[in-house]
Protein backbone atom coordinates (compact mmCIF):
# COMPACT_ATOMS: atom_id res chain seq x y z
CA UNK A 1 0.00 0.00 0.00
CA UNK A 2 1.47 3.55 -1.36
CA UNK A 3 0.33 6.63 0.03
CA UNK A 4 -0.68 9.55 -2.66
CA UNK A 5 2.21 10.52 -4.82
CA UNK A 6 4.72 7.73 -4.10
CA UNK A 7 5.66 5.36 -6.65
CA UNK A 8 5.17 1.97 -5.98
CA UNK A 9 8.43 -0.37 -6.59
CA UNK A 10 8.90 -3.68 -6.62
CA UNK A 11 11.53 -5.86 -4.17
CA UNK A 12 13.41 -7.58 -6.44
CA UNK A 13 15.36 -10.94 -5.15
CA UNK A 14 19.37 -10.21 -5.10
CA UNK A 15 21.12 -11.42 -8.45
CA UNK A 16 24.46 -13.06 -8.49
CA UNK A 17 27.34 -10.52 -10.36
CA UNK A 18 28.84 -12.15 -12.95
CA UNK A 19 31.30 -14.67 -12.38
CA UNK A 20 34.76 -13.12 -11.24
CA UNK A 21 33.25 -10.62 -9.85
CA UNK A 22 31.13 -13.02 -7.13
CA UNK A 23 34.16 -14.93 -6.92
CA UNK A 24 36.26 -11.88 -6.05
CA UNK A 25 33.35 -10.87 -3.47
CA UNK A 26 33.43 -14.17 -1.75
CA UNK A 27 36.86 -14.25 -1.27
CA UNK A 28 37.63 -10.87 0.75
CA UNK A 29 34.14 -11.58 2.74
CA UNK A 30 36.35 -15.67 3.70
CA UNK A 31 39.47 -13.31 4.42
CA UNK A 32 37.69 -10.74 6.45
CA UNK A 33 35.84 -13.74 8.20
CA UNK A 34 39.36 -15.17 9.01
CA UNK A 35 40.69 -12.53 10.24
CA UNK A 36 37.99 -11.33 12.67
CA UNK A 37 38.40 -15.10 13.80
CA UNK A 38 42.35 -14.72 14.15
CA UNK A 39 41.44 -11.54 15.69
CA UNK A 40 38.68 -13.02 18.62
CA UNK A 41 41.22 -16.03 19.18
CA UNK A 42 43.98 -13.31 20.15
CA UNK A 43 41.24 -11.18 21.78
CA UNK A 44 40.69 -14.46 24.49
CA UNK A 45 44.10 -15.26 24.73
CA UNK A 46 44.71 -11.42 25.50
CA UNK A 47 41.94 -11.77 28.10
CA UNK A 48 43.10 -14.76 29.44
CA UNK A 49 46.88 -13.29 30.16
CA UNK A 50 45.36 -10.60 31.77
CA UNK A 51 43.39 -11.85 34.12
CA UNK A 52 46.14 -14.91 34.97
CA UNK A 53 48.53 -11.72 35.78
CA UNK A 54 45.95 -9.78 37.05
CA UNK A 55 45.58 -12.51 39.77
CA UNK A 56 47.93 -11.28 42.50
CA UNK A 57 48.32 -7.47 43.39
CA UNK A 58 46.68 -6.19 39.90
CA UNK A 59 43.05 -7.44 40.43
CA UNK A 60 42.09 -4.34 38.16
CA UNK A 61 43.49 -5.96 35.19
CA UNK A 62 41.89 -9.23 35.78
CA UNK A 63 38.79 -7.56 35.84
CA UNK A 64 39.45 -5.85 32.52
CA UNK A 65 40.14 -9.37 31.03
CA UNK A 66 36.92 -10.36 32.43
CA UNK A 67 35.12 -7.90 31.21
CA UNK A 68 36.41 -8.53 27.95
CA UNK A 69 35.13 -11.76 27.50
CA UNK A 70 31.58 -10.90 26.37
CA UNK A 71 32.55 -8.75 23.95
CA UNK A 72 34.70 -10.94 22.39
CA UNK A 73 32.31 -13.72 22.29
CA UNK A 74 29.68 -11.17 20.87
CA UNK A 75 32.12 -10.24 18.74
CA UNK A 76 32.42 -14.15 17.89
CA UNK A 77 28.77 -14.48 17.31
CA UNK A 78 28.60 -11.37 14.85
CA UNK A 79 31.27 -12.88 12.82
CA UNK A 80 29.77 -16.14 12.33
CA UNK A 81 26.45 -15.48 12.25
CA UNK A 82 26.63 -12.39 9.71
CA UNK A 83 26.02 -14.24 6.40
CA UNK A 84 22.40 -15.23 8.22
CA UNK A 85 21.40 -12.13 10.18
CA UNK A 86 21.64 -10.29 6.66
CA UNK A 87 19.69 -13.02 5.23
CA UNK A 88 17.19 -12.49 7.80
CA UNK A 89 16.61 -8.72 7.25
CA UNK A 90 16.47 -8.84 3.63
């Protein structure tokens, strides 16, 4: 339903690009996708020194590298799960 004046447009479906250029497409999105994954694995390792040395005397920084955590894991989820939550608002 268009109000007065608007134009009414269709929704078409996406379309593929041509070959090499899907190709091309597909792999930056697998390097970006490896690289946020290099990038969270680092993140918890990060997290995980810092609240081993935080133990003793620096509880501040353990509680930094706890506090990561959550982030990185949502930061985790985004990564994977971007292919389908674009799906889903298209």
């Amino acid at each position: 339903m268009q109000g007065p004046g608007i134009p009414d447009f269709d929704d078409p479906a996406p379309i593929a690009p041509p070959t090499k250029l899907a190709d091309a497409a597909s792999t930056l999105i697998g390097w970006m996708k490896w690289g946020g994954l290099i990038g969270a694995v680092g993140a918890l390792v990060a997290a995980g020194i810092m609240m081993a040395v935080g133990r003793r005397n620096r509880n501040n920084m353990a509680v930094e590298g706890a506090m990561a955590l959550p982030w990185v894991v949502g930061g985790l989820a985004l990564i994977l799960g971007a292919t389908s939550i674009v799906g889903w608002l298209i």
